[in-house]
Protein backbone atom coordinates (compact mmCIF):
# COMPACT_ATOMS: atom_id res chain seq x y z
CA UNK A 1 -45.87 -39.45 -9.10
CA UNK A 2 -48.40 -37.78 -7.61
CA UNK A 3 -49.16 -34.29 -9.49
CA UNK A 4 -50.73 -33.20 -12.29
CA UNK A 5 -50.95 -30.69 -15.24
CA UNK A 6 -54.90 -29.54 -15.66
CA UNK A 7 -56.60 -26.92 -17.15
CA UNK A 8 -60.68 -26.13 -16.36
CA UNK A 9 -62.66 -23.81 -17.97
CA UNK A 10 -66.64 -22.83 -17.16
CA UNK A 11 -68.98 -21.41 -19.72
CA UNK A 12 -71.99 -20.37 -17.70
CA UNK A 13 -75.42 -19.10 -19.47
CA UNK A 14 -78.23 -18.68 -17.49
CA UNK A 15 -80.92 -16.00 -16.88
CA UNK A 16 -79.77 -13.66 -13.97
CA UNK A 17 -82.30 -10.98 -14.21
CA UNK A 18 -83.61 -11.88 -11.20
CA UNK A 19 -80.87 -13.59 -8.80
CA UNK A 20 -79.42 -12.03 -6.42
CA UNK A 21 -75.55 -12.04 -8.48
CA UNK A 22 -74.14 -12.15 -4.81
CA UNK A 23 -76.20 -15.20 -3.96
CA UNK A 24 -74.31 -18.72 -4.35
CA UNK A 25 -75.97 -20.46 -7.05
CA UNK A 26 -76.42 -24.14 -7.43
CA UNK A 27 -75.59 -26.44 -9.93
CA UNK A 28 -77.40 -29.37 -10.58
CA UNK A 29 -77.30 -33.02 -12.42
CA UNK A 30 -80.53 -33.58 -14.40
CA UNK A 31 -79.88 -36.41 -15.92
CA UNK A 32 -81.50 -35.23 -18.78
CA UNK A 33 -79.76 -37.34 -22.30
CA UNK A 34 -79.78 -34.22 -23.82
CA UNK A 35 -77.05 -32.76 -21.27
CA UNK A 36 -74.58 -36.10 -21.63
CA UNK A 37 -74.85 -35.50 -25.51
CA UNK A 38 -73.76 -32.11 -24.96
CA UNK A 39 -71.09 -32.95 -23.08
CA UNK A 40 -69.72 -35.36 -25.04
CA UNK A 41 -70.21 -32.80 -28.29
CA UNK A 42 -68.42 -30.25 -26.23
CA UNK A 43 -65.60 -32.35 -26.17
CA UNK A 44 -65.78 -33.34 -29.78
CA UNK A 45 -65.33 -29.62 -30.45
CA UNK A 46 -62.51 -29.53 -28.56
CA UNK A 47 -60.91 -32.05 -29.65
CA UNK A 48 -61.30 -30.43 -33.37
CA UNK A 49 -59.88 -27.19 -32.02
CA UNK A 50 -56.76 -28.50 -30.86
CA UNK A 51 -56.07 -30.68 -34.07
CA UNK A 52 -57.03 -27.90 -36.69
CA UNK A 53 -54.22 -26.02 -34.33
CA UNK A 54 -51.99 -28.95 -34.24
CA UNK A 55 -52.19 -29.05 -38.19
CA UNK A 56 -52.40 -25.11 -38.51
CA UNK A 57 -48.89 -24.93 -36.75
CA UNK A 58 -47.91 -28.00 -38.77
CA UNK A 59 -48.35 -26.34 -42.02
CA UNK A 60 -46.06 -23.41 -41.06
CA UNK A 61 -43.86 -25.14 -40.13
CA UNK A 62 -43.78 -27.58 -43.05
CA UNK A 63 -43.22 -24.49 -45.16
CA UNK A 64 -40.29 -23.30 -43.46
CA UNK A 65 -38.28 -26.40 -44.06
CA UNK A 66 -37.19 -29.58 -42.19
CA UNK A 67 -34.92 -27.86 -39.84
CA UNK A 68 -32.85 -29.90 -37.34
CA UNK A 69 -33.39 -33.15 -35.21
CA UNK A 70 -36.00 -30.86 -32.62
CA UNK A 71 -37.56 -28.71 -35.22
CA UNK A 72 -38.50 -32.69 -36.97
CA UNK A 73 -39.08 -33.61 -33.75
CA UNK A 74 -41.73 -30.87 -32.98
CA UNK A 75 -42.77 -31.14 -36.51
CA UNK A 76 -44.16 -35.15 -36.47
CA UNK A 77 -45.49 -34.54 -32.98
CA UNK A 78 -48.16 -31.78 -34.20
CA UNK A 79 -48.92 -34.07 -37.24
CA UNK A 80 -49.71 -37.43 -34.90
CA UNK A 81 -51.35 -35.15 -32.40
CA UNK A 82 -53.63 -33.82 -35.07
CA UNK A 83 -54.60 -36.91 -37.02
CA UNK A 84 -54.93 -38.72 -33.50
CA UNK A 85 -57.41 -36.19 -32.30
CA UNK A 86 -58.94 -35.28 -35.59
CA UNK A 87 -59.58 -39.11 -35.90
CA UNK A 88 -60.54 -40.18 -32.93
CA UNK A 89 -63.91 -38.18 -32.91
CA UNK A 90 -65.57 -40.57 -35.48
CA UNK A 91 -64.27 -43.51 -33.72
CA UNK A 92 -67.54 -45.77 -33.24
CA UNK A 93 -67.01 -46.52 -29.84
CA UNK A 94 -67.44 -42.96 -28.94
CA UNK A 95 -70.92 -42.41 -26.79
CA UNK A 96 -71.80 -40.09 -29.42
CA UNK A 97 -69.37 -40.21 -32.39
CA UNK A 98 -69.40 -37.84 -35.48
CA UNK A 99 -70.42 -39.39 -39.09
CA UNK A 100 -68.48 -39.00 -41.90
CA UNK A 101 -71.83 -39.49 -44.26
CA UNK A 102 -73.64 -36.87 -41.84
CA UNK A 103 -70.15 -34.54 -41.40
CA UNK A 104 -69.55 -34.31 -45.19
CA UNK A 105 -72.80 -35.00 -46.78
CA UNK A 106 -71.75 -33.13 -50.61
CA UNK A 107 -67.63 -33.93 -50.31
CA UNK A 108 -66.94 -35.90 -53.46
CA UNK A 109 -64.10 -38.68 -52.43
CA UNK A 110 -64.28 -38.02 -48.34
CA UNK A 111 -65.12 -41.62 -47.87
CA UNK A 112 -61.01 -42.76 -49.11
CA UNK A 113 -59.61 -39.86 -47.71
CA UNK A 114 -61.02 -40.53 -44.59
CA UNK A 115 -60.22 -44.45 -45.13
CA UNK A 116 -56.41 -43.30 -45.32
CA UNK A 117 -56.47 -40.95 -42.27
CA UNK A 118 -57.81 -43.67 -40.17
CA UNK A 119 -55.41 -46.05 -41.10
CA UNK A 120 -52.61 -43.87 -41.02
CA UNK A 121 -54.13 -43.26 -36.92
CA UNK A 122 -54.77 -47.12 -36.13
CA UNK A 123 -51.11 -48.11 -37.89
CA UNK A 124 -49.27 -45.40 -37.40
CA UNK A 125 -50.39 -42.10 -35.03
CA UNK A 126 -51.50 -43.77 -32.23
CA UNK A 127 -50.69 -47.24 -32.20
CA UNK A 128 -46.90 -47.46 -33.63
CA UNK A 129 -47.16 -50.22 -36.31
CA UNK A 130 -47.87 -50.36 -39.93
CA UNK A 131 -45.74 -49.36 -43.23
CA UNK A 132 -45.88 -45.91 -42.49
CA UNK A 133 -42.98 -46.76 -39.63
CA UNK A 134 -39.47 -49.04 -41.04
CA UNK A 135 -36.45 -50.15 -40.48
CA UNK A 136 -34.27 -52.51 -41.80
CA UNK A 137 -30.90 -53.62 -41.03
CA UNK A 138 -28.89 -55.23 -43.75
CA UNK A 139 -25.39 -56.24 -44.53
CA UNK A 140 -22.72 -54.54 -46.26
CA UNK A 141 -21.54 -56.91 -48.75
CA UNK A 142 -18.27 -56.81 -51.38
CA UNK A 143 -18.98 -56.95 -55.08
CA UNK A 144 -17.79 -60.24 -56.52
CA UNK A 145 -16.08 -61.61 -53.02
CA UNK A 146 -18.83 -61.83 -51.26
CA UNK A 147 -16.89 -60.46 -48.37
CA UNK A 148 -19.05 -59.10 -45.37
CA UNK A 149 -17.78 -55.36 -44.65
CA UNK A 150 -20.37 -54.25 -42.21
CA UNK A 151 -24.05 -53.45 -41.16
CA UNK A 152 -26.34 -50.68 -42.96
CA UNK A 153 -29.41 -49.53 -41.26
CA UNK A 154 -32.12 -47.85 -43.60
CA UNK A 155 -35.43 -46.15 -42.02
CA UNK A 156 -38.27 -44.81 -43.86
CA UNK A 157 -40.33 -42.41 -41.40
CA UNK A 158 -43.58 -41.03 -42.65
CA UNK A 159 -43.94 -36.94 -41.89
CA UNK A 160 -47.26 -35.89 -43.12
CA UNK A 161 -48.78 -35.43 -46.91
CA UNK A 162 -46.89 -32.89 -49.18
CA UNK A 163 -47.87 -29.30 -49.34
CA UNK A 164 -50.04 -30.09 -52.54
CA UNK A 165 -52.20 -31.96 -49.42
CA UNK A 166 -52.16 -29.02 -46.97
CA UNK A 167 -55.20 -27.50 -47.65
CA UNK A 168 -57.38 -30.74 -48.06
CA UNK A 169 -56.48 -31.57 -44.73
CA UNK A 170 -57.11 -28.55 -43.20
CA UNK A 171 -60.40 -28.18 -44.73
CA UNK A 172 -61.71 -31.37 -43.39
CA UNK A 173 -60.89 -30.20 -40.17
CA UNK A 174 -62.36 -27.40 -40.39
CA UNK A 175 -65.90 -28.53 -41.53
CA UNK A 176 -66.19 -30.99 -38.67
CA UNK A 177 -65.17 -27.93 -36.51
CA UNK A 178 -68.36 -26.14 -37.80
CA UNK A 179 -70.36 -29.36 -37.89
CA UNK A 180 -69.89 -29.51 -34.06
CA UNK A 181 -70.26 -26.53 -33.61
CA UNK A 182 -73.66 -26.09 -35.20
CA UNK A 183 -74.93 -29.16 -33.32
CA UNK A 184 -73.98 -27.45 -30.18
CA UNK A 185 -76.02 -24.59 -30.86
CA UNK A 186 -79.00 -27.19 -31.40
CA UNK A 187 -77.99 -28.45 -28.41
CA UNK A 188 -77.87 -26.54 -26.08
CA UNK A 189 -81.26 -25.01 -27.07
CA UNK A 190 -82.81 -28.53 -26.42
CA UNK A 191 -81.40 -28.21 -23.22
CA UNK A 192 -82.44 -25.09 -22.20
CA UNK A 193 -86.32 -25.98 -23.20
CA UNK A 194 -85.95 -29.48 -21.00
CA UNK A 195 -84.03 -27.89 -17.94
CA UNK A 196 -86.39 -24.94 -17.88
CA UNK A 197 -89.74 -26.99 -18.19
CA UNK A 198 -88.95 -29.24 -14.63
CA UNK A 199 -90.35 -27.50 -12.01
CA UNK A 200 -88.27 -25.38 -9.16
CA UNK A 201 -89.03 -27.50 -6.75
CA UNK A 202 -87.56 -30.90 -8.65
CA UNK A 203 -84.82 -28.76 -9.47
CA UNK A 204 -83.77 -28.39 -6.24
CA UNK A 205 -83.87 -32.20 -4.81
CA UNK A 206 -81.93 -33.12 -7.57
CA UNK A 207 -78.35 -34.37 -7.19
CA UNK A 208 -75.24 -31.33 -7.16
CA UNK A 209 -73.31 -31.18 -10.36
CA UNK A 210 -71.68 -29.15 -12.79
CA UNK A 211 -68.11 -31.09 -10.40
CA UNK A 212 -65.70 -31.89 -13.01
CA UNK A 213 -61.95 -33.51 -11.27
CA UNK A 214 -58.92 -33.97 -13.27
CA UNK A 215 -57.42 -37.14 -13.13
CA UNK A 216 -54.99 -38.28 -11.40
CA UNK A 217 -52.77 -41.44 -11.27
CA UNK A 218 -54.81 -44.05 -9.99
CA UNK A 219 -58.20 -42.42 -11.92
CA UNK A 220 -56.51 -41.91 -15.48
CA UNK A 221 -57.67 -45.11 -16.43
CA UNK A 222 -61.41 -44.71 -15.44
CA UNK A 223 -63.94 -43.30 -17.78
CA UNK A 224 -65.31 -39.99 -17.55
CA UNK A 225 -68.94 -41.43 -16.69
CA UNK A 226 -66.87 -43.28 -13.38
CA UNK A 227 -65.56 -40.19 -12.22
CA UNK A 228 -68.51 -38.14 -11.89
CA UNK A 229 -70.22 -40.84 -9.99
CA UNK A 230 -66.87 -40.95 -7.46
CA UNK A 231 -67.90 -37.29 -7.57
CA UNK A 232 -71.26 -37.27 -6.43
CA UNK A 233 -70.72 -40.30 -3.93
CA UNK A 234 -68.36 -37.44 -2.93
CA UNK A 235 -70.78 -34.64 -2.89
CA UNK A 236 -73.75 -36.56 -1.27
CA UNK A 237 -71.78 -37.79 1.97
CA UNK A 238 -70.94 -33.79 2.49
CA UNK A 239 -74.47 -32.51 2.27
CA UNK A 240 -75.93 -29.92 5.29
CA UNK A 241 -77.50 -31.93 7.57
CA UNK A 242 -81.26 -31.70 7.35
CA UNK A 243 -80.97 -32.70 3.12
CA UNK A 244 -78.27 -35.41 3.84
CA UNK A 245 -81.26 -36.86 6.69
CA UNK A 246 -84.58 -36.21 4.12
CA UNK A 247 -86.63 -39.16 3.67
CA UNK A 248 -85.55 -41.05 0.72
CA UNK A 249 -89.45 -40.46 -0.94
CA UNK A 250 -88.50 -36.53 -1.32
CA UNK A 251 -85.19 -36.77 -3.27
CA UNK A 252 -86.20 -37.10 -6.65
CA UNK A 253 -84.64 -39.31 -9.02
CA UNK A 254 -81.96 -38.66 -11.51
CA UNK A 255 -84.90 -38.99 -14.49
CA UNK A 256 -87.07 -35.96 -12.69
CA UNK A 257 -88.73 -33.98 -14.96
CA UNK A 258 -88.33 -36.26 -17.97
């Protein structure tokens, strides 16, 4: 297996007033803190997007009944996809993971609610164990013989709160949606004022970036933070000549500017 299914997008903001717009502009790595919490908030966001989607779609099609064996089907795959995601960006091993104290500072009962979502993820979701999951097999038994007529299997399948629960769920999507997105905004302000205050010249020694590469087979294991440094090992052994041959002392480190 060697191919992949990835999608890229760029959001570029920059002042152009006075750049050439047919001139190839650089991008580079800064190294600035500020830019890997961005990142990582970016994809927070994201991640939000898709499961207030994932639930959004849920919802409908909660309300338009059970359906068949592939309309269930479709049905608990939006549900685990959306508590999975939704979830996963207050897990505390996250390089910058959202609080649910800081997320919902005035939400009377979050704490529980958001007890029972991640349990229902680490059980259930993502990691396939738990109540929320059974089967049992018993035996068919005779009144009064005793005689053993066959095997029974019950299963009890969890699909996702009642419609009573709809909303609630939605909404706490959708406030950690706008929490992100606020602390985006804040940001990428910070950014702006660091990146802009290092001087053109330290700008342009630093190291290319802006690279992203999908993974692939043998890299889907890796972490994001390995991948862009296979990246710019990558980038540095194709620079022009007369940079890639520049005395170590005039490449500026990754903390330039700082």
């Amino acid at each position: 297996m060697n191919n992949s299914d990835t999608s890229a997008t760029s959001n570029l903001e920059d002042d152009r007033s006075s750049v050439d717009r047919e001139q190839e502009l650089l991008m580079v790595d800064t190294g600035l803190p500020v830019a890997t919490e961005l990142a990582e908030m970016l994809l927070t966001k994201n991640d939000l997007k898709n499961s207030l989607l994932s639930f959004s779609i849920w919802v409908e099609r909660y309300a338009a009944g059970q359906g068949d064996e592939k309309d269930r089907a479709i049905n608990g795959s939006l549900f685990r996809d959306g508590v999975t995601q939704f979830v996963g960006c207050f897990d505390s091993k996250n390089a910058y993971p959202l609080v649910v104290e800081t997320v919902y500072p005035n939400a009377d009962g979050i704490a529980p609610y958001f007890r029972w979502l991640r349990d229902l993820r680490n059980s259930y979701t993502a990691h396939r164990h738990g109540s929320a999951r059974q089967c049992n097999v018993a035996a068919v038994v005779q009144p009064g013989t005793g005689k053993f007529l066959g095997q029974s299997e019950l299963f009890a399948v969890y699909t996702g709160p009642s419609g009573d629960g709809h909303s609630q769920l939605l909404a706490a999507v959708a406030q950690a949606l706008r929490y992100a997105e606020t602390k985006i905004a804040e940001l990428k302000q910070q950014f702006i004022a660091e990146a802009s205050a290092i001087p053109p010249e330290n700008l342009l020694a630093l190291p290319r970036g802006g690279a992203v590469q999908p993974p692939g087979p043998k890299s889907i294991g890796k972490s994001r933070g390995d991948v862009r440094k296979a990246i710019a090992r990558e980038a540095a052994a194709t620079l022009p000549s007369e940079e890639a041959t520049a005395a170590p002392e005039s490449r500026l480190p990754r903390s330039a500017g700082l």
